[in-house]
PDB file of N, CA and C in Angstrom:
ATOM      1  N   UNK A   1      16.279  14.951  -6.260  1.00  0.00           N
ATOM      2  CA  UNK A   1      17.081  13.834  -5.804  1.00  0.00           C
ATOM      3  C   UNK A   1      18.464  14.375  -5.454  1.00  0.00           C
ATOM      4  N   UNK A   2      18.854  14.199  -4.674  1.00  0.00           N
ATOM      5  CA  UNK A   2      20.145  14.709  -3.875  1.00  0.00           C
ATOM      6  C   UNK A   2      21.272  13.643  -4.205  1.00  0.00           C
ATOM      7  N   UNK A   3      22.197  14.066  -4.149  1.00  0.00           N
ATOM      8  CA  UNK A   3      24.017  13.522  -4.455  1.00  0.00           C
ATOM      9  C   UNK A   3      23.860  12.459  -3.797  1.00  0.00           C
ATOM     10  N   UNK A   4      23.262  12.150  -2.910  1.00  0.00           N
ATOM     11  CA  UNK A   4      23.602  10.372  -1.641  1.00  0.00           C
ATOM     12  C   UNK A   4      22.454   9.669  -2.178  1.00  0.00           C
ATOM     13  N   UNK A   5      21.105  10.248  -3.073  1.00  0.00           N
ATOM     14  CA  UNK A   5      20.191   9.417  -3.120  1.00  0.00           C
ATOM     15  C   UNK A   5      20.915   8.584  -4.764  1.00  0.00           C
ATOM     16  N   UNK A   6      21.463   9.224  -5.258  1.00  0.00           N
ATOM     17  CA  UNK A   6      22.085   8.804  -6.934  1.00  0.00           C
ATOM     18  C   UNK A   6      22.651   7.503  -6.581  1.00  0.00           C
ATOM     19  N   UNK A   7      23.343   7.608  -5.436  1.00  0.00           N
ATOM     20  CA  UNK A   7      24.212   6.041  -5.151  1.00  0.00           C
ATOM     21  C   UNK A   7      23.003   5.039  -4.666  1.00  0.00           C
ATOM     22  N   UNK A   8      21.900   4.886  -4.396  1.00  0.00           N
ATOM     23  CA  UNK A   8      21.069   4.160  -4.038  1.00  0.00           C
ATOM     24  C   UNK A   8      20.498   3.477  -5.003  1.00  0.00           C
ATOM     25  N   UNK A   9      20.177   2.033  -4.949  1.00  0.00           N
ATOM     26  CA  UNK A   9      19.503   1.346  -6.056  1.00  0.00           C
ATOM     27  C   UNK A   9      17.958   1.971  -6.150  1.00  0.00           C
ATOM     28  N   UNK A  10      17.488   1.431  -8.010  1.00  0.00           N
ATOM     29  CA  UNK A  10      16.566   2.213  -8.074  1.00  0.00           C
ATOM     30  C   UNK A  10      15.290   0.959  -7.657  1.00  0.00           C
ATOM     31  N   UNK A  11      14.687   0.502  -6.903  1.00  0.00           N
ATOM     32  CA  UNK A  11      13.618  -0.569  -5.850  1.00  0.00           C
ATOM     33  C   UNK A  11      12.018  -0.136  -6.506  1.00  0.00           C
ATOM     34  N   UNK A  12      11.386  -0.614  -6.894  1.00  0.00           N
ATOM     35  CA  UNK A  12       9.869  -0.452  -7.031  1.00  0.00           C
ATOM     36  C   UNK A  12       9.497   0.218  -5.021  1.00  0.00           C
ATOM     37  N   UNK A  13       9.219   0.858  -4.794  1.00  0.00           N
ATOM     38  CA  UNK A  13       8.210   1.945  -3.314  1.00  0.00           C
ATOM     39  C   UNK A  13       7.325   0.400  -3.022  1.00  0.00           C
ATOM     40  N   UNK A  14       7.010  -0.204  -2.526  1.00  0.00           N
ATOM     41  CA  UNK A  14       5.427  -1.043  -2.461  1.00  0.00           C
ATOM     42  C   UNK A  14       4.973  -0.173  -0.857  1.00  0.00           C
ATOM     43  N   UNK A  15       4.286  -0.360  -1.356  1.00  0.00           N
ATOM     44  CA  UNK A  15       2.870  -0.033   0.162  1.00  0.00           C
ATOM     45  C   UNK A  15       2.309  -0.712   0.779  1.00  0.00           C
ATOM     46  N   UNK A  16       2.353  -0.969   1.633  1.00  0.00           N
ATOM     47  CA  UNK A  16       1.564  -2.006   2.946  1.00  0.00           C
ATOM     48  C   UNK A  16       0.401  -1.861   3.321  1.00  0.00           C
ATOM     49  N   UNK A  17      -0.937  -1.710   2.776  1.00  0.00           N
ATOM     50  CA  UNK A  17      -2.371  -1.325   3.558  1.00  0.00           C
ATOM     51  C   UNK A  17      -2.292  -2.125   4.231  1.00  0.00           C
ATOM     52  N   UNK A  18      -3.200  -1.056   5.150  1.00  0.00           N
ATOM     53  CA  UNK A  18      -3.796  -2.103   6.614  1.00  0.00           C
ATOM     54  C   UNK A  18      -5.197  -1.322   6.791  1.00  0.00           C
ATOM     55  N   UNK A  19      -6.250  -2.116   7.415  1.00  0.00           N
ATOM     56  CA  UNK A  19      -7.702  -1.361   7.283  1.00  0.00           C
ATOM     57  C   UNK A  19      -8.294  -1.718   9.078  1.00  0.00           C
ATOM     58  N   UNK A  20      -8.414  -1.116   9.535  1.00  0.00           N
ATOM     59  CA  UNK A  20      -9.472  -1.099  10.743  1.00  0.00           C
ATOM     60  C   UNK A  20     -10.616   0.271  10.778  1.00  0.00           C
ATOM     61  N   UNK A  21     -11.805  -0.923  11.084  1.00  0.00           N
ATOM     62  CA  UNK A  21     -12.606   0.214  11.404  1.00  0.00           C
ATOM     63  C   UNK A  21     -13.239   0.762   9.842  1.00  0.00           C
ATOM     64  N   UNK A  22     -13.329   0.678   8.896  1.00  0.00           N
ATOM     65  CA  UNK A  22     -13.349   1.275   7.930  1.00  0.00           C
ATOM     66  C   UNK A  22     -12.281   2.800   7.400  1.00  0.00           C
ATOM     67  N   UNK A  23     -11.474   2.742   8.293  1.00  0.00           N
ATOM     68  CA  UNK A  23     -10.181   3.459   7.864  1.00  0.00           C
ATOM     69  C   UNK A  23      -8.678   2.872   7.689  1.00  0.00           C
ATOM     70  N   UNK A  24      -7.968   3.275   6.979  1.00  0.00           N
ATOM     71  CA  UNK A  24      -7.168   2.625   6.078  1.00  0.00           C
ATOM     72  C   UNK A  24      -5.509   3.587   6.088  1.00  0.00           C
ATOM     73  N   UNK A  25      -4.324   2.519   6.594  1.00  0.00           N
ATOM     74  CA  UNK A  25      -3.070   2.881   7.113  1.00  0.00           C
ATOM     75  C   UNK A  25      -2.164   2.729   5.625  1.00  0.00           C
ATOM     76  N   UNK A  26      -1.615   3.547   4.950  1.00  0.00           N
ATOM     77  CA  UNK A  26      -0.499   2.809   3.609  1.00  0.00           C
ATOM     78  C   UNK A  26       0.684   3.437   4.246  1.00  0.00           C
ATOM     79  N   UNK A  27       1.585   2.151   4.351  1.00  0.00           N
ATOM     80  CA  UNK A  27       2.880   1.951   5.518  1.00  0.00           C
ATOM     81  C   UNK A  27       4.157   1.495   4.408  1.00  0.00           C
ATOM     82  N   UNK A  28       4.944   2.716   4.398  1.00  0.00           N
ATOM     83  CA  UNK A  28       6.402   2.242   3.303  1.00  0.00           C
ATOM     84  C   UNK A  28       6.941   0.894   4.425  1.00  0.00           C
ATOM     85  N   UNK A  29       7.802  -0.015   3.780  1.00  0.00           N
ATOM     86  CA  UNK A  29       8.375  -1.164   4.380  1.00  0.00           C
ATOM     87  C   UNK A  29       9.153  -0.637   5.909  1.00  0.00           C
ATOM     88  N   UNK A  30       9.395   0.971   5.975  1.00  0.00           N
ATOM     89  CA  UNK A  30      10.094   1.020   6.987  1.00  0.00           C
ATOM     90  C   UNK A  30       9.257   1.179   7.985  1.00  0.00           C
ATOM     91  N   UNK A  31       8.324   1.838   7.554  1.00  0.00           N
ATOM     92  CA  UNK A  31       6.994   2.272   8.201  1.00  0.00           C
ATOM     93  C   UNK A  31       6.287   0.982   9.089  1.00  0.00           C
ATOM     94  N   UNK A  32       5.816   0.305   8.534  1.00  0.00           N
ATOM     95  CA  UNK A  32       5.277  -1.300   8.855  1.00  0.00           C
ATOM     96  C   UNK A  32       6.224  -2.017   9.629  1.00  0.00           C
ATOM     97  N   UNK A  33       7.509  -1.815   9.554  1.00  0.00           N
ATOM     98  CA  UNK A  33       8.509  -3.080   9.778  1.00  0.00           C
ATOM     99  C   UNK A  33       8.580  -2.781  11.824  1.00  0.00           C
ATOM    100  N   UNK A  34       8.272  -3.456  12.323  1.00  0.00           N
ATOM    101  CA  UNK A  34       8.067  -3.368  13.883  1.00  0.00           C
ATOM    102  C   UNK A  34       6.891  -2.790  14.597  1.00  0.00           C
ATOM    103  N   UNK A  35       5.612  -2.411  13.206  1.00  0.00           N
ATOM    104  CA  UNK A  35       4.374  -2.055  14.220  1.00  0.00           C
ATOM    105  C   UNK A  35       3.450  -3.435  14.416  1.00  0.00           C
ATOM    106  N   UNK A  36       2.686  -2.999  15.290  1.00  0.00           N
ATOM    107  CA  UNK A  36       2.404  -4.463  16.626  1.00  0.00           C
ATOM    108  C   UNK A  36       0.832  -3.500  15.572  1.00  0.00           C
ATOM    109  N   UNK A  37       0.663  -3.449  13.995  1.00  0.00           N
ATOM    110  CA  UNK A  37      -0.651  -3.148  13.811  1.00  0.00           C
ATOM    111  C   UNK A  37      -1.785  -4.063  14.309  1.00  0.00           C
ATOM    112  N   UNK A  38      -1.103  -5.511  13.764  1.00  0.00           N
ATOM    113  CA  UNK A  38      -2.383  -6.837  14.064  1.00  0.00           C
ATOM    114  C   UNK A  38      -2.887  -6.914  15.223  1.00  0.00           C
ATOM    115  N   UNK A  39      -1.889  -6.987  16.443  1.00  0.00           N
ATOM    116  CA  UNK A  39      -2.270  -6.964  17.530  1.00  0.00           C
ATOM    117  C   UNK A  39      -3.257  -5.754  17.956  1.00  0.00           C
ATOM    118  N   UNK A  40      -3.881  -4.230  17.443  1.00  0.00           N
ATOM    119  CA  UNK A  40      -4.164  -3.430  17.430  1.00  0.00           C
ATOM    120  C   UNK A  40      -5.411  -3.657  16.603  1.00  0.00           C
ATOM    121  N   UNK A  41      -5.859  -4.677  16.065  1.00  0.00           N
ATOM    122  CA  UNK A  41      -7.050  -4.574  15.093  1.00  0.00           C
ATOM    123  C   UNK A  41      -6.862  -4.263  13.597  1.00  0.00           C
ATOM    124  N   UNK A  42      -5.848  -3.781  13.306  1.00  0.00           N
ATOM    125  CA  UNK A  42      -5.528  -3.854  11.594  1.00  0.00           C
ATOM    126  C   UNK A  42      -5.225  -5.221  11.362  1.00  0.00           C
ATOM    127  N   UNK A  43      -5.894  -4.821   9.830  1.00  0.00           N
ATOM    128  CA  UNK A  43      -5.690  -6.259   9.033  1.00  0.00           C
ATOM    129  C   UNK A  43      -5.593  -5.471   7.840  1.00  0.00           C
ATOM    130  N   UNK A  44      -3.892  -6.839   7.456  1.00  0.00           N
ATOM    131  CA  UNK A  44      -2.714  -6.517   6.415  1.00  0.00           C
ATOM    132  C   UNK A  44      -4.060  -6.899   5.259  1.00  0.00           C
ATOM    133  N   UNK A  45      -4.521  -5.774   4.450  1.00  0.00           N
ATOM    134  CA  UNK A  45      -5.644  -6.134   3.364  1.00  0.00           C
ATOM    135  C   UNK A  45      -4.434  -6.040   1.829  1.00  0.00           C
ATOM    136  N   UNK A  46      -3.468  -5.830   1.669  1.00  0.00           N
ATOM    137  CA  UNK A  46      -3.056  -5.431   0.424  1.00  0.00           C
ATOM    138  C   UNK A  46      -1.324  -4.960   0.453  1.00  0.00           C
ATOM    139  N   UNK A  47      -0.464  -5.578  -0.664  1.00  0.00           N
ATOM    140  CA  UNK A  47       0.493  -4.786  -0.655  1.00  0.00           C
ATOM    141  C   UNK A  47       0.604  -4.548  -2.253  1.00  0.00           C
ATOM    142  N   UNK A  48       0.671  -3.074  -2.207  1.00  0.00           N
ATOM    143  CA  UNK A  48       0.831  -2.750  -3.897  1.00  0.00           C
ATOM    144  C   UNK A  48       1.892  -1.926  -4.069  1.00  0.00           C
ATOM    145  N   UNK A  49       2.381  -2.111  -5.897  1.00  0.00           N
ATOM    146  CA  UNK A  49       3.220  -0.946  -6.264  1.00  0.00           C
ATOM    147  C   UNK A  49       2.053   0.146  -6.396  1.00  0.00           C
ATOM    148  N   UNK A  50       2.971   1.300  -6.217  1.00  0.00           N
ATOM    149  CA  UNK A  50       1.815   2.645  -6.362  1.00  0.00           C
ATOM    150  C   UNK A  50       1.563   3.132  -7.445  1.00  0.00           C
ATOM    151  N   UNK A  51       2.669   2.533  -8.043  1.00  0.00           N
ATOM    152  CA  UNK A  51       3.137   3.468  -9.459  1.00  0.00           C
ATOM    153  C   UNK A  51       1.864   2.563 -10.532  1.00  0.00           C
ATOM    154  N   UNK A  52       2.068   0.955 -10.409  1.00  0.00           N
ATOM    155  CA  UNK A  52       1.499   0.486 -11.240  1.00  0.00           C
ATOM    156  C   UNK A  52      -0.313   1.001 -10.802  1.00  0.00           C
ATOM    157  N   UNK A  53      -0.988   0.546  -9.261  1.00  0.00           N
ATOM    158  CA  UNK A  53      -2.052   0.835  -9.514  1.00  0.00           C
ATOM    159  C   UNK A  53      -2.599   1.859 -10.052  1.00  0.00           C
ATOM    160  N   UNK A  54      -1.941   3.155  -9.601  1.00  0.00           N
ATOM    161  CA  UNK A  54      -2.247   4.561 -10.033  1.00  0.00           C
ATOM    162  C   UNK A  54      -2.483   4.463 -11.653  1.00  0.00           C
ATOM    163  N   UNK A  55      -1.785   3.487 -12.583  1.00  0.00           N
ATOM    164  CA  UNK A  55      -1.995   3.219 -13.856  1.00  0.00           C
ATOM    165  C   UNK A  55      -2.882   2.576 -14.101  1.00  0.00           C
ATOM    166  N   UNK A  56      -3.230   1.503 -13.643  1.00  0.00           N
ATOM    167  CA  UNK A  56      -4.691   0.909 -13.681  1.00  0.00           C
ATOM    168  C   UNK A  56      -5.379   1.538 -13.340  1.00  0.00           C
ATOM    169  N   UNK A  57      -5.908   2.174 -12.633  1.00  0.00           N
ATOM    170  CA  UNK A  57      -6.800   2.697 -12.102  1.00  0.00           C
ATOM    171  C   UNK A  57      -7.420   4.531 -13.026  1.00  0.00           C
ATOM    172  N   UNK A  58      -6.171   4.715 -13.536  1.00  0.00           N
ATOM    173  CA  UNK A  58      -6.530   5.946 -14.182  1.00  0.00           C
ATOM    174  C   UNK A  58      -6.376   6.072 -15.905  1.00  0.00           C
ATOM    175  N   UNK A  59      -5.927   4.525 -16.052  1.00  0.00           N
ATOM    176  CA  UNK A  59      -6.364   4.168 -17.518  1.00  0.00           C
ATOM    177  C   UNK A  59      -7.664   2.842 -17.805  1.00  0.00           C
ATOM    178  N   UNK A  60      -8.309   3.054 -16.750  1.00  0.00           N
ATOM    179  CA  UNK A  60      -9.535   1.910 -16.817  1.00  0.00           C
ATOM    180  C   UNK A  60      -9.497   0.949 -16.796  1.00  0.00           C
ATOM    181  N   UNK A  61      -7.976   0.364 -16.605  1.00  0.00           N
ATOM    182  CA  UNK A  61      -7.688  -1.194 -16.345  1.00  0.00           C
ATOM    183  C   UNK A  61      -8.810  -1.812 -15.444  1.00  0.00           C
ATOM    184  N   UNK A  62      -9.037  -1.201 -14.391  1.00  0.00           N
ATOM    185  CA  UNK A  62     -10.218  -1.713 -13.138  1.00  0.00           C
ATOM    186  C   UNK A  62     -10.797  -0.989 -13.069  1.00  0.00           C
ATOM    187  N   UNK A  63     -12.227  -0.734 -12.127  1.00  0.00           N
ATOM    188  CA  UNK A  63     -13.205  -0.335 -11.561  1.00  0.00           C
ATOM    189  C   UNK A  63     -12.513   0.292 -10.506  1.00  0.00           C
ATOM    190  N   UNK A  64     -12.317   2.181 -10.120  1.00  0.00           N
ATOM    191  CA  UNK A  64     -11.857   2.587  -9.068  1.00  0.00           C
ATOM    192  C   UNK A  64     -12.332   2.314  -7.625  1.00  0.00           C
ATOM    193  N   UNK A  65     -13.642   1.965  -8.028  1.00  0.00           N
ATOM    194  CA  UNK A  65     -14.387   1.397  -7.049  1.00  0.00           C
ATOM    195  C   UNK A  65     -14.000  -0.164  -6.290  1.00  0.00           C
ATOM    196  N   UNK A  66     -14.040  -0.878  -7.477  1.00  0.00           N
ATOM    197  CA  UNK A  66     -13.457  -2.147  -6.628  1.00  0.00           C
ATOM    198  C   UNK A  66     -12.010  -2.688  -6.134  1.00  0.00           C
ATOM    199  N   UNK A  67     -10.992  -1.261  -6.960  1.00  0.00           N
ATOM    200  CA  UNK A  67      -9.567  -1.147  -6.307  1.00  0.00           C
ATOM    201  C   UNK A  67      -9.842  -0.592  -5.021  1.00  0.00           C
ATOM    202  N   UNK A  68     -10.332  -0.348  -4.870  1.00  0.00           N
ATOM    203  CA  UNK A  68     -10.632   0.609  -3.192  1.00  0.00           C
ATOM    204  C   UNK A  68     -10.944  -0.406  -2.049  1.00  0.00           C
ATOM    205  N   UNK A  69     -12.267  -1.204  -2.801  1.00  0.00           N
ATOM    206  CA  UNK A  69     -12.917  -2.106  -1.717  1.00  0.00           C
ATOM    207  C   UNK A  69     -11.863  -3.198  -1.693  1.00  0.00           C
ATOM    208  N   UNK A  70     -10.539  -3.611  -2.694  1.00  0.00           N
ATOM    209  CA  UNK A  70      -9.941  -4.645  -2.410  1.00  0.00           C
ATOM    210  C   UNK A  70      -8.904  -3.932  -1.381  1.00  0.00           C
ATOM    211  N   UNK A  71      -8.543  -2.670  -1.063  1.00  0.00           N
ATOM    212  CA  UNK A  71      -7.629  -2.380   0.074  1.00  0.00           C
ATOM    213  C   UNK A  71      -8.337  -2.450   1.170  1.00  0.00           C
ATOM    214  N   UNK A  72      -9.761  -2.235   0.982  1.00  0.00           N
ATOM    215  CA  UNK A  72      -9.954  -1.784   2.289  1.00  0.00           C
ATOM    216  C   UNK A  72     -10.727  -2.468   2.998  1.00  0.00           C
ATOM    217  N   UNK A  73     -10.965  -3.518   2.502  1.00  0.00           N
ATOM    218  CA  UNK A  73     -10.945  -5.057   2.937  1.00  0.00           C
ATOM    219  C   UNK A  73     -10.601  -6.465   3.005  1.00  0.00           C
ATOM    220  N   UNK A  74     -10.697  -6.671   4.088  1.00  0.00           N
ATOM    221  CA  UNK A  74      -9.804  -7.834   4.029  1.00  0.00           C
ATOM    222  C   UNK A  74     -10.264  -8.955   3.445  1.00  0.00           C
ATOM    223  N   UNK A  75      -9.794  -9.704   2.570  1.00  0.00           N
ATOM    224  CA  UNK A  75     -10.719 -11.193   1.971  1.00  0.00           C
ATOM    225  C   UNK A  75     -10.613 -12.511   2.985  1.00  0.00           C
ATOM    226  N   UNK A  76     -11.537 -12.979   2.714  1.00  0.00           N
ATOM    227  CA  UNK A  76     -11.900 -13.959   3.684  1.00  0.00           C
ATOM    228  C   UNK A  76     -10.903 -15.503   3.301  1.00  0.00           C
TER     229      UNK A  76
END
C-alpha cells in the first residue's frame, strides 16, 4: 500500500458478475460503471463482497457448487 493509498477510506471491493453464454465477467464498480454489458447479452447475475464469499465458501458455509451456479446464472 503506497503513501496516497493510506489517505483513502477503507470501502468493502464488491464485484459485479455478469454471465453470457455460459462465461462469466467480475467488474470492480469502476469497471462496470459505463459498460453497455446488457445491451451486449450479459446479465447482471450477482453483486458480492469477495472477501466475505471466499469465507463461505472455504469454511463450508455453502455448497461451492451452488455459489457458482448462483453467479452464473441469472434467476428468473
Amino acid at each position: 500500500m503506497g503513501k496516497e493509498d493510506a489517505n483513502q477510506p477503507m470501502i468493502p471491493q464488491f464485484l459485479f458478475i455478469y454471465a453470457k453464454e455460459g462465461k462469466i465477467l467480475c467488474l470492480t464498480v469502476d469497471e462496470a460503471h459505463g459498460e453497455k454489458l446488457t445491451s451486449e447479452g450479459w446479465a447482471h447475475t450477482a453483486t458480492i463482497n469477495p472477501a466475505t464469499w471466499i469465507e463461505a465458501m472455504a469454511n463450508g458455509d455453502q455448497d461451492p457448487s451452488d455459489m457458482l451456479d448462483e453467479i452464473q446464472f441469472k434467476k428468473p
